[in-house]
N, C-alpha and C. Protein backbone atom coordinates (compact mmCIF):
# COMPACT_ATOMS: atom_id res chain seq x y z
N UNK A 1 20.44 -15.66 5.14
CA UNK A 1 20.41 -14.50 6.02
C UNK A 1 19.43 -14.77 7.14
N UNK A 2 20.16 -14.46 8.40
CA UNK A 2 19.02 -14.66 9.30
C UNK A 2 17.96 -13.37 10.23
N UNK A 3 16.97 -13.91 10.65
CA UNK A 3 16.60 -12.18 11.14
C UNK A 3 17.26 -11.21 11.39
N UNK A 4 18.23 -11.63 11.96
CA UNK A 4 19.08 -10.76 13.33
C UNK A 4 20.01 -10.21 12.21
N UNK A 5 20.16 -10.48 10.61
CA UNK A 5 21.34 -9.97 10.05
C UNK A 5 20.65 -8.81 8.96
N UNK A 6 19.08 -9.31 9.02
CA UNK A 6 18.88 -8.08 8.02
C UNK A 6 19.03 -6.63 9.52
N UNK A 7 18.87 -5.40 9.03
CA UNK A 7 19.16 -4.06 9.12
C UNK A 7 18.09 -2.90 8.56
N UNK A 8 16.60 -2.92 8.93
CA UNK A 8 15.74 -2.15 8.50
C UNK A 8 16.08 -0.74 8.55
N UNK A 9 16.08 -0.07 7.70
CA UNK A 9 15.95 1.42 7.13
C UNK A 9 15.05 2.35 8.15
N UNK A 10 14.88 3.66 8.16
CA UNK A 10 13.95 4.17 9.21
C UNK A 10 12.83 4.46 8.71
N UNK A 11 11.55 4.45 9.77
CA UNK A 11 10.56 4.70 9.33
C UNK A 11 9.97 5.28 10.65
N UNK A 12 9.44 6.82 10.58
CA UNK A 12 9.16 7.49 10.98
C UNK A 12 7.37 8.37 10.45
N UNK A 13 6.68 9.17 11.51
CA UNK A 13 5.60 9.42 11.02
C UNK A 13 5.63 10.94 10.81
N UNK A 14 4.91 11.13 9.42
CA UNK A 14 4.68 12.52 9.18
C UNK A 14 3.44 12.72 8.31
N UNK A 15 2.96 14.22 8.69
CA UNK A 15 1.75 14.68 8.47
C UNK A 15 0.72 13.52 8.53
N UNK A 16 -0.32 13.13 8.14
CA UNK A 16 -1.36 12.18 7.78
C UNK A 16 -0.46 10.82 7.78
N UNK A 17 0.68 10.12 7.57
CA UNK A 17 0.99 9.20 7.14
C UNK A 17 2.50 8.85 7.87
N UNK A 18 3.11 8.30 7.00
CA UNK A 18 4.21 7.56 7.56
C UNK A 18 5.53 7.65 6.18
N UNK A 19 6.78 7.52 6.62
CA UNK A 19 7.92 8.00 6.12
C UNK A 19 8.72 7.17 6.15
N UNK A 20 9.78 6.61 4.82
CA UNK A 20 10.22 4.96 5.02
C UNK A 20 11.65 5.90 4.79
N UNK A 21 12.93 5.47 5.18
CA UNK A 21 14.06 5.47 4.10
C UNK A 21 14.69 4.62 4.31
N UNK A 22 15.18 3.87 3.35
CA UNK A 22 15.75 3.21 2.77
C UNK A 22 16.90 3.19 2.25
N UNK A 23 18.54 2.56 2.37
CA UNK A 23 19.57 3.24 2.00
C UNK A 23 20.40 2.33 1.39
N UNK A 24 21.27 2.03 0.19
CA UNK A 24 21.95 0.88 -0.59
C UNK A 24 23.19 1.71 -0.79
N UNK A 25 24.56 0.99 -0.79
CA UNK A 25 25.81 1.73 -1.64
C UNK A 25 25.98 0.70 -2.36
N UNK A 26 26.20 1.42 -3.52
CA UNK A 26 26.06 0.33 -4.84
C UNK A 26 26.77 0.43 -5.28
N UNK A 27 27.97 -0.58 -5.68
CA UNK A 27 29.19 -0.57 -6.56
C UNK A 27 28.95 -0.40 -8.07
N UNK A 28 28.33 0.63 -8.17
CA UNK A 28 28.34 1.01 -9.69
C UNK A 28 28.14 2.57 -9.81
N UNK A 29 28.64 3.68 -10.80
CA UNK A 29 28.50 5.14 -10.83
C UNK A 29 26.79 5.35 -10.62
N UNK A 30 26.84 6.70 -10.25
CA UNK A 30 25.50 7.16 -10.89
C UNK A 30 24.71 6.97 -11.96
N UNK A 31 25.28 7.35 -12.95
CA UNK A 31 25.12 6.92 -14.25
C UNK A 31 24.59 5.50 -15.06
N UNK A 32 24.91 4.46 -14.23
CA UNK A 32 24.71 3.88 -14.35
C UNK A 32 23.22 2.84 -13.13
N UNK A 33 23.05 3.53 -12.25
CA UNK A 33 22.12 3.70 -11.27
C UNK A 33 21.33 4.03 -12.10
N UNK A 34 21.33 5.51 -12.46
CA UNK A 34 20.09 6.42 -13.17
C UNK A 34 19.46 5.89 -14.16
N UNK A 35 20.14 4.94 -15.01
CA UNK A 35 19.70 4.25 -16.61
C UNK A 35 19.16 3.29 -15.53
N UNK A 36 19.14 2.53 -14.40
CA UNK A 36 18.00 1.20 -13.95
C UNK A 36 16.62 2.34 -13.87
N UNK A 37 17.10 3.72 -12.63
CA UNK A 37 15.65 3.68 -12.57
C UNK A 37 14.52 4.40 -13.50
N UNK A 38 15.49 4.78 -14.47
CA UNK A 38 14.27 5.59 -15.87
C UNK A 38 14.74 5.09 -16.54
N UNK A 39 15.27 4.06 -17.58
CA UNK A 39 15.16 3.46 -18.79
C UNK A 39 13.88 2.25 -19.11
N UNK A 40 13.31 2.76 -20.17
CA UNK A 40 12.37 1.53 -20.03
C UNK A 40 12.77 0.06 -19.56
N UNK A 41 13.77 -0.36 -20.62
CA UNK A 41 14.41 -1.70 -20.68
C UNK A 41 14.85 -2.01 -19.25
N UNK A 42 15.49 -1.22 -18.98
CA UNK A 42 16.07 -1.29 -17.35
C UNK A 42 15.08 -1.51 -16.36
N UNK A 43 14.21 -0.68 -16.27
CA UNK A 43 13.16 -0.62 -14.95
C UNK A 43 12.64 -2.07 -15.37
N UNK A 44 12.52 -2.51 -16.35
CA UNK A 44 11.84 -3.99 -16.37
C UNK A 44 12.27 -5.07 -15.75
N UNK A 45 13.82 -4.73 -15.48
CA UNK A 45 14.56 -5.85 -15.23
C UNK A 45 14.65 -6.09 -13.97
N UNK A 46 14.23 -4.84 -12.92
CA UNK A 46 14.19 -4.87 -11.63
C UNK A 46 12.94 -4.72 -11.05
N UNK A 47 12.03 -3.82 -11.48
CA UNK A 47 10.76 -3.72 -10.78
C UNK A 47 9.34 -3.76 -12.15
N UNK A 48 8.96 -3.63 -12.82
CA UNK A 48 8.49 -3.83 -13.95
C UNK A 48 8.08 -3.06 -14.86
N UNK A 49 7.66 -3.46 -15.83
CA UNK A 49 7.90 -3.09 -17.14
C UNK A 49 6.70 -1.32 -16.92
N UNK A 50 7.66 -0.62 -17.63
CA UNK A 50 7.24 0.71 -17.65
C UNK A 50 8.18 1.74 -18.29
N UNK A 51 7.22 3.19 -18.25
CA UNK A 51 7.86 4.28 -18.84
C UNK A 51 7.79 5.36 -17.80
N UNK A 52 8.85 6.28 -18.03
CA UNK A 52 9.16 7.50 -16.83
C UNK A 52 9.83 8.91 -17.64
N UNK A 53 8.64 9.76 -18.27
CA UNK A 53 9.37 10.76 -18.89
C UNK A 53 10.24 11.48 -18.35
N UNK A 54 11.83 11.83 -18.43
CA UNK A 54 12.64 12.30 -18.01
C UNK A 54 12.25 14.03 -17.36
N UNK A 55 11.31 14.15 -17.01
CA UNK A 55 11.34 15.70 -16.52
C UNK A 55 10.66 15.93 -15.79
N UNK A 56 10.54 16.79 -15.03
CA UNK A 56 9.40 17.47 -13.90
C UNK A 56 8.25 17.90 -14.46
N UNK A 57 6.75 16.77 -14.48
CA UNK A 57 5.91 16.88 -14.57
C UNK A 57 5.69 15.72 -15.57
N UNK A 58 6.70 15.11 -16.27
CA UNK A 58 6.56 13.78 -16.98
C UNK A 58 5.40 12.63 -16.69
N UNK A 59 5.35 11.68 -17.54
CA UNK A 59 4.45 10.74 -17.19
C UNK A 59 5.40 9.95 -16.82
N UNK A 60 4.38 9.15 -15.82
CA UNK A 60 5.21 7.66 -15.15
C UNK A 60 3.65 6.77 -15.33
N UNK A 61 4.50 5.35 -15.94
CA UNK A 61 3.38 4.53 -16.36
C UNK A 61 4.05 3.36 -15.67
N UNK A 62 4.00 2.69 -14.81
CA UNK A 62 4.37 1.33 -14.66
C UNK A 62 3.43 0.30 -14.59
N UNK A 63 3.17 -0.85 -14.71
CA UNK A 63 2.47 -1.99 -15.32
C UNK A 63 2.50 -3.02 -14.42
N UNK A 64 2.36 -3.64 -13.50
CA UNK A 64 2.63 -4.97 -12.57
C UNK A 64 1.46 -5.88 -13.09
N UNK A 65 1.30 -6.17 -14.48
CA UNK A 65 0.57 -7.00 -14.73
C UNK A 65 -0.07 -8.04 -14.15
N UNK A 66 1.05 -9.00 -13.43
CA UNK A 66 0.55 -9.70 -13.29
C UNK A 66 -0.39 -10.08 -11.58
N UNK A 67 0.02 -8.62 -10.96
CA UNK A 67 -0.64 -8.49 -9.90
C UNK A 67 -1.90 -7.44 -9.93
N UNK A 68 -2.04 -7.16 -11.44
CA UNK A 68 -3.14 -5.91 -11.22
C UNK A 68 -3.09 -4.91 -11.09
N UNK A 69 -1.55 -4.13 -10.43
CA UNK A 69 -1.59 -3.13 -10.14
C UNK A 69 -0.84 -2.28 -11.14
N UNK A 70 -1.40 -1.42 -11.32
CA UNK A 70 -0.97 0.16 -12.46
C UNK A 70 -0.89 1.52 -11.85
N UNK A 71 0.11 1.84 -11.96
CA UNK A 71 1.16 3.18 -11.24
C UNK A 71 0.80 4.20 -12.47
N UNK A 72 0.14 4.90 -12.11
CA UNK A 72 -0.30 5.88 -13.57
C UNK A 72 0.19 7.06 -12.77
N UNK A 73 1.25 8.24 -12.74
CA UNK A 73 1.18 9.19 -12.08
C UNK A 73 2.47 10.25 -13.04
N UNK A 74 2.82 11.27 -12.12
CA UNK A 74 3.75 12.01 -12.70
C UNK A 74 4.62 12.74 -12.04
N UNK A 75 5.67 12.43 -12.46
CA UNK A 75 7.42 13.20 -12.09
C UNK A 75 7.34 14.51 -11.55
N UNK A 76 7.37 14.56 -9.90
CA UNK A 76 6.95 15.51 -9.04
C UNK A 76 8.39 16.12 -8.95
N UNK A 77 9.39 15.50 -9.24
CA UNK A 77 11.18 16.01 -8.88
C UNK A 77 11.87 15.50 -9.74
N UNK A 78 12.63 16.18 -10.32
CA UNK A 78 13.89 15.38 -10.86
C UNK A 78 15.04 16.61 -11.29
N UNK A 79 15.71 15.61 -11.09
CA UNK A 79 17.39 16.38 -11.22
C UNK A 79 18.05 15.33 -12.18
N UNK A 80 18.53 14.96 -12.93
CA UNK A 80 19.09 14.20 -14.23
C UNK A 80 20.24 13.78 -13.22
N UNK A 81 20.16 12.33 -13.19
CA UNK A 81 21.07 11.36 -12.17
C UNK A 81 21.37 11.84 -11.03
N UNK A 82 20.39 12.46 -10.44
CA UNK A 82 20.28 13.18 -8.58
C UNK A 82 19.09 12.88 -8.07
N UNK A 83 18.01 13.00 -8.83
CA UNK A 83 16.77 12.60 -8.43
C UNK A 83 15.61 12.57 -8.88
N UNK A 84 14.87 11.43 -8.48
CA UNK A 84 13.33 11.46 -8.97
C UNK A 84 12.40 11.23 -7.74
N UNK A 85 11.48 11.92 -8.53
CA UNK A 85 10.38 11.74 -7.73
C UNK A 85 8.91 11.57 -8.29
N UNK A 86 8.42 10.24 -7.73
CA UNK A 86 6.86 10.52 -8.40
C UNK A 86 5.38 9.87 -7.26
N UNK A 87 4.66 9.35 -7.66
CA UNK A 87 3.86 9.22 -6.57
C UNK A 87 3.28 7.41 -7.35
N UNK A 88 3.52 6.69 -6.34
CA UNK A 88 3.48 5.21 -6.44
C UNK A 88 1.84 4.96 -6.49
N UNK A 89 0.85 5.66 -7.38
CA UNK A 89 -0.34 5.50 -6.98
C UNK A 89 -0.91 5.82 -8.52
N UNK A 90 -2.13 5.60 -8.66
CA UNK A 90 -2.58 6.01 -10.10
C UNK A 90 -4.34 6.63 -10.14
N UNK A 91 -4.58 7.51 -10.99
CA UNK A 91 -5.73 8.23 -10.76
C UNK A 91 -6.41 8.79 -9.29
N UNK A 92 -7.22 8.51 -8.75
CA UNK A 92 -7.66 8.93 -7.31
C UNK A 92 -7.33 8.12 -5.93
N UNK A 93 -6.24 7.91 -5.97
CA UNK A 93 -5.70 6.87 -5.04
C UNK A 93 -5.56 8.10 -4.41
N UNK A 94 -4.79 8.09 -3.08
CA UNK A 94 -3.94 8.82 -2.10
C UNK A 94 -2.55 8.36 -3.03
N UNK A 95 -1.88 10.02 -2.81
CA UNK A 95 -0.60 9.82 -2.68
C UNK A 95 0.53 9.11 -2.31
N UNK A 96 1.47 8.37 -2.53
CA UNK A 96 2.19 7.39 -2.32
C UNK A 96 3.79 8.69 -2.74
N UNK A 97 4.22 9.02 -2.25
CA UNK A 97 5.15 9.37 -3.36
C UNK A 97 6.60 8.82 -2.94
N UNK A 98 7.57 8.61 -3.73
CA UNK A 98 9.03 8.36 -3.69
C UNK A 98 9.82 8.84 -4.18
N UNK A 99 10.74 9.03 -3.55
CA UNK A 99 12.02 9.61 -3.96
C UNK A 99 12.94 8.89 -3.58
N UNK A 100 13.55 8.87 -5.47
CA UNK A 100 15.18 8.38 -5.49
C UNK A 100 16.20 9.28 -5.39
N UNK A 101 17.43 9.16 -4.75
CA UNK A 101 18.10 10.29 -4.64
C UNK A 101 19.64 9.64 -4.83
N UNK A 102 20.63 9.52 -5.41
CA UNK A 102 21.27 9.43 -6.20
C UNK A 102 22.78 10.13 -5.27
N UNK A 103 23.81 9.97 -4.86
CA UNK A 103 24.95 10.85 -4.47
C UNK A 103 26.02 9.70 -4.83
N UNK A 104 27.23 10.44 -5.32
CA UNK A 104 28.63 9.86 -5.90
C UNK A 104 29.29 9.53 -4.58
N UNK A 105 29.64 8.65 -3.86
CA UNK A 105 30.70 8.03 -3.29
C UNK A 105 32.08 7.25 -3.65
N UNK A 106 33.17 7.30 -2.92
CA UNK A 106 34.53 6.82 -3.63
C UNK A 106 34.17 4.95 -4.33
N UNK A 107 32.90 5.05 -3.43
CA UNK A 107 32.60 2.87 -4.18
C UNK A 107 31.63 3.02 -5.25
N UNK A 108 30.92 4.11 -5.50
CA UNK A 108 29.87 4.21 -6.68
C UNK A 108 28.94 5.01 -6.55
N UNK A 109 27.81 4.56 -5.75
CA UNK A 109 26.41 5.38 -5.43
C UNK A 109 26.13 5.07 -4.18
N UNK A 110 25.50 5.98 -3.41
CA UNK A 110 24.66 5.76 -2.35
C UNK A 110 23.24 6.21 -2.68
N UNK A 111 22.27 5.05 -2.80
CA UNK A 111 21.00 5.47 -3.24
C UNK A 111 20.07 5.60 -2.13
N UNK A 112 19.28 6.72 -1.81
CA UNK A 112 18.63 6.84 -0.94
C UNK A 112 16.82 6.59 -1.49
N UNK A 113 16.10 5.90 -0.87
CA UNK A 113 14.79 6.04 -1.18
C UNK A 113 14.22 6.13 -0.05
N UNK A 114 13.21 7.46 -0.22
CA UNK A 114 12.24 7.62 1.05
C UNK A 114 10.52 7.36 -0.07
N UNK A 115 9.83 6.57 0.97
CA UNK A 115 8.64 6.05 0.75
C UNK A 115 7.54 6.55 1.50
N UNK A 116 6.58 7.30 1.43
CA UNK A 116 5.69 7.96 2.23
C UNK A 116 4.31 7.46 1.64
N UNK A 117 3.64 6.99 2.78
CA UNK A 117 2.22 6.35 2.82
C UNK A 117 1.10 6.85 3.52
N UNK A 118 0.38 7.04 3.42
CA UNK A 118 -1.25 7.34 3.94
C UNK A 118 -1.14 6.37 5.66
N UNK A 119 -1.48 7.36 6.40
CA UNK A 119 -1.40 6.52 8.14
C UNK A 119 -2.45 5.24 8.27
N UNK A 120 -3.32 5.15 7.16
CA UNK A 120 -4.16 3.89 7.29
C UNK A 120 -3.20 2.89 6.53
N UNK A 121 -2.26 2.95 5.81
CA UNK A 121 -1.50 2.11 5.29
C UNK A 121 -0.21 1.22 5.72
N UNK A 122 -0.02 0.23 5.10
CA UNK A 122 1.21 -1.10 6.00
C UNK A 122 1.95 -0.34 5.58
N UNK A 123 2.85 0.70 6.40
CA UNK A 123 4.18 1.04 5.81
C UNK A 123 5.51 0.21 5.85
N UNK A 124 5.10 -0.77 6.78
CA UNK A 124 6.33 -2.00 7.13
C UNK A 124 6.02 -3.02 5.75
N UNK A 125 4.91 -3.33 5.36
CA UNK A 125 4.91 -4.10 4.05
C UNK A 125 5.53 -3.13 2.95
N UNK A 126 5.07 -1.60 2.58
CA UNK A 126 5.72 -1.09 1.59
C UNK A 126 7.29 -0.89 1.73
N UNK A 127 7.40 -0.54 2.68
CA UNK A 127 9.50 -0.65 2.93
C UNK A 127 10.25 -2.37 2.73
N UNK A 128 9.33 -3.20 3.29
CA UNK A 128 10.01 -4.57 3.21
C UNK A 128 9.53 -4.52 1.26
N UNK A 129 8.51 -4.38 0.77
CA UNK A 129 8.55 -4.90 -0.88
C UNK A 129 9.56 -4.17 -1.40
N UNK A 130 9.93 -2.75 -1.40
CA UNK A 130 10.91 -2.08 -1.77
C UNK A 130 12.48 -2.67 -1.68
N UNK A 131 12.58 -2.93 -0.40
CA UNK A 131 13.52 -3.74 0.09
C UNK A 131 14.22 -4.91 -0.85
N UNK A 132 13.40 -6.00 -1.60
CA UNK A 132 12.53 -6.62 -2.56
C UNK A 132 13.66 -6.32 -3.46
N UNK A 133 13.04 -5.22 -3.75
CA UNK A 133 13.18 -4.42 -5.07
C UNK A 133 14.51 -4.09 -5.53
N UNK A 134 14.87 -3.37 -4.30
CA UNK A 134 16.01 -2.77 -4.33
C UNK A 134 17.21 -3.91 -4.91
N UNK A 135 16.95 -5.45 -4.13
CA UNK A 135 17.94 -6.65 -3.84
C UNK A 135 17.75 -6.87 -5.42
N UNK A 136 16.86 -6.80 -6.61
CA UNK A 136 16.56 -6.97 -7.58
C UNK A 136 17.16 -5.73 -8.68
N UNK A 137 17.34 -4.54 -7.97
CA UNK A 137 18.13 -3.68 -8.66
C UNK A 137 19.49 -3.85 -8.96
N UNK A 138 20.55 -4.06 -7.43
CA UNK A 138 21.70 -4.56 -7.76
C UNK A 138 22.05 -5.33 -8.47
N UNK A 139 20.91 -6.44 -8.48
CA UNK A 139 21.50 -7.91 -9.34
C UNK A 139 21.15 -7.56 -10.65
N UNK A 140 20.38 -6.94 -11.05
CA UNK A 140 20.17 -6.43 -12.68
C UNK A 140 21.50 -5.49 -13.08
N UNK A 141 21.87 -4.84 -12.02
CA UNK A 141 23.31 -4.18 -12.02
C UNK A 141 24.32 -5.11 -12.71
N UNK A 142 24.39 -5.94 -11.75
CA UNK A 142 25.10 -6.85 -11.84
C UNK A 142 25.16 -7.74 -13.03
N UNK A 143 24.23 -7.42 -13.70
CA UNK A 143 23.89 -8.75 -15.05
C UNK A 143 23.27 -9.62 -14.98
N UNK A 144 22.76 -10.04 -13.73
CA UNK A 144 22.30 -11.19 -13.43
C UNK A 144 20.90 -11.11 -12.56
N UNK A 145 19.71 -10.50 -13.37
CA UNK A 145 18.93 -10.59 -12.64
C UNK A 145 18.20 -11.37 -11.78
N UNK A 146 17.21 -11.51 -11.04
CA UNK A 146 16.68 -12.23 -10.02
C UNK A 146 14.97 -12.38 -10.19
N UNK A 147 14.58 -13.28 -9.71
CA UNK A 147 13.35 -13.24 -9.24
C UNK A 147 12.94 -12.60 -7.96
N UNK A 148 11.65 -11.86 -7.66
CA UNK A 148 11.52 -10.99 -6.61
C UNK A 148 11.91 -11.93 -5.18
N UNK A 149 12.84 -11.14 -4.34
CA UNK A 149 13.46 -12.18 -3.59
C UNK A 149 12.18 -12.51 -2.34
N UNK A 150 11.41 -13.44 -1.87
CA UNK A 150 10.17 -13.23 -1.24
C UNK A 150 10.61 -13.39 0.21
N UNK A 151 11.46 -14.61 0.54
CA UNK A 151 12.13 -14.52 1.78
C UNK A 151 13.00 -13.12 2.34
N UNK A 152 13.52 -12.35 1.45
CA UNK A 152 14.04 -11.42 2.00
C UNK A 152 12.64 -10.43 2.50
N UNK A 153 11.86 -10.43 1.34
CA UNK A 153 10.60 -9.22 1.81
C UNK A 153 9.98 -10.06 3.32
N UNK A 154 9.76 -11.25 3.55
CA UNK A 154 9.61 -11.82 4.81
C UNK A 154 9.96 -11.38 5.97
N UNK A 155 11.62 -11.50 5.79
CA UNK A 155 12.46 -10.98 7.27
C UNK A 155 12.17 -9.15 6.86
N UNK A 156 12.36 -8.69 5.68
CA UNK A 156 11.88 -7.12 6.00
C UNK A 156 10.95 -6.74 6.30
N UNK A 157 9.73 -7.27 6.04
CA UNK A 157 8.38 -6.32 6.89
C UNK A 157 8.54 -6.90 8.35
N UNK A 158 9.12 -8.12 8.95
CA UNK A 158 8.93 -8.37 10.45
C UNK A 158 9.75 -7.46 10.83
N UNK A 159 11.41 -7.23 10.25
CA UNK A 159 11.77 -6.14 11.21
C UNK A 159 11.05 -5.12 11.18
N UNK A 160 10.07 -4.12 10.09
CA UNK A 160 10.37 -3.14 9.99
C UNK A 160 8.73 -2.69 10.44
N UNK A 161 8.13 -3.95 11.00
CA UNK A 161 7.00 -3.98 12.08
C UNK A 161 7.02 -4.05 13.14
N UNK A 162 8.59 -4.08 13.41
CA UNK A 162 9.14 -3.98 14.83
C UNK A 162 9.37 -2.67 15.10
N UNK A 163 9.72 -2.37 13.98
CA UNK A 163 10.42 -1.06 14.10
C UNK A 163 9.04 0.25 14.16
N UNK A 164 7.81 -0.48 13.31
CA UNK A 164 6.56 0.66 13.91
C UNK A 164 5.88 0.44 15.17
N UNK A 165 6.27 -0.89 15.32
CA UNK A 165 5.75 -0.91 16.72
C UNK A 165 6.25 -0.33 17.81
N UNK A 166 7.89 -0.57 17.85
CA UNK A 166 8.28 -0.05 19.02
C UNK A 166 7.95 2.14 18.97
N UNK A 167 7.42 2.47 17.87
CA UNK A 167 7.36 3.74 18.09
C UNK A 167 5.42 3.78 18.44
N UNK A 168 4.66 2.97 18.60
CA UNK A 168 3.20 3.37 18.95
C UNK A 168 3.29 3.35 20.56
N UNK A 169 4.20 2.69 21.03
CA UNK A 169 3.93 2.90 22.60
C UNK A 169 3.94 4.17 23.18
């Protein structure tokens, strides 16, 4: 893939911070979407190993061991295969929060994720790792998972540092 073929998502600014979305149609039902992003076993296979109590106000525990980082927070939204929501941050961090949002199309799913960050924060690095992520969701879909794709997160934070730049002028 070359620069010119990736397609960055929008990212726009609100209150204190900044606003990512992000958009995939995924040849697979809802249902089958919803078991990647709250099943334990599942979420491991795409972004890492963790737990996400199914309800509004649930715990969310995710683990990135091997980078240090721990997502300790709790299920701010959810709708059972429509949506979640929790905050990508743990104890006294600033808020991070995301939302998955889930809609039936005639090819499967259209998954929407919006990513909202603190205005001192790389929001072009958090949309390009997501980005990442996402390319790691399908293929776990798919059966065939992946290693985190790093060249793709490459060409996504340059576009999507293009894309905050051209809005500071």
């Amino acid at each position: 893939m070359s620069d010119s073929d990736f397609q960055p998502g929008t990212i726009q600014r609100v209150d204190s911070g900044f606003q990512g979305q992000l958009q995939r149609t995924i040849e697979h039902p809802p249902a089958q979407v919803w078991q990647m992003l709250t099943a334990p076993d599942r979420l491991a296979q795409w972004l890492a190993p963790g737990t996400i109590e199914p309800r509004q106000g649930g715990a969310v525990h995710i683990n990135f061991a091997d980078s240090g980082i721990l997502i300790e927070s709790t299920v701010s939204a959810y709708e059972a295969e429509r949506v979640l929501e929790y905050s990508w941050s743990s104890g006294d961090e600033p808020a991070r929060p995301l939302r998955w949002t889930l809609n039936p199309v005639p090819t499967g799913t259209q998954l929407v994720l919006t990513v909202r960050v603190p205005g001192n924060e790389d929001i072009a690095k958090a949309c390009a790792g997501f980005e990442g992520h996402l390319d790691m969701l399908v293929a776990a879909l798919e059966g065939v998972p992946i290693r985190f794709p790093f060249e793709l997160f490459l060409q996504a934070r340059k576009a999507y540092q293009a894309v905050v730049d051209s809005q500071a002028g």
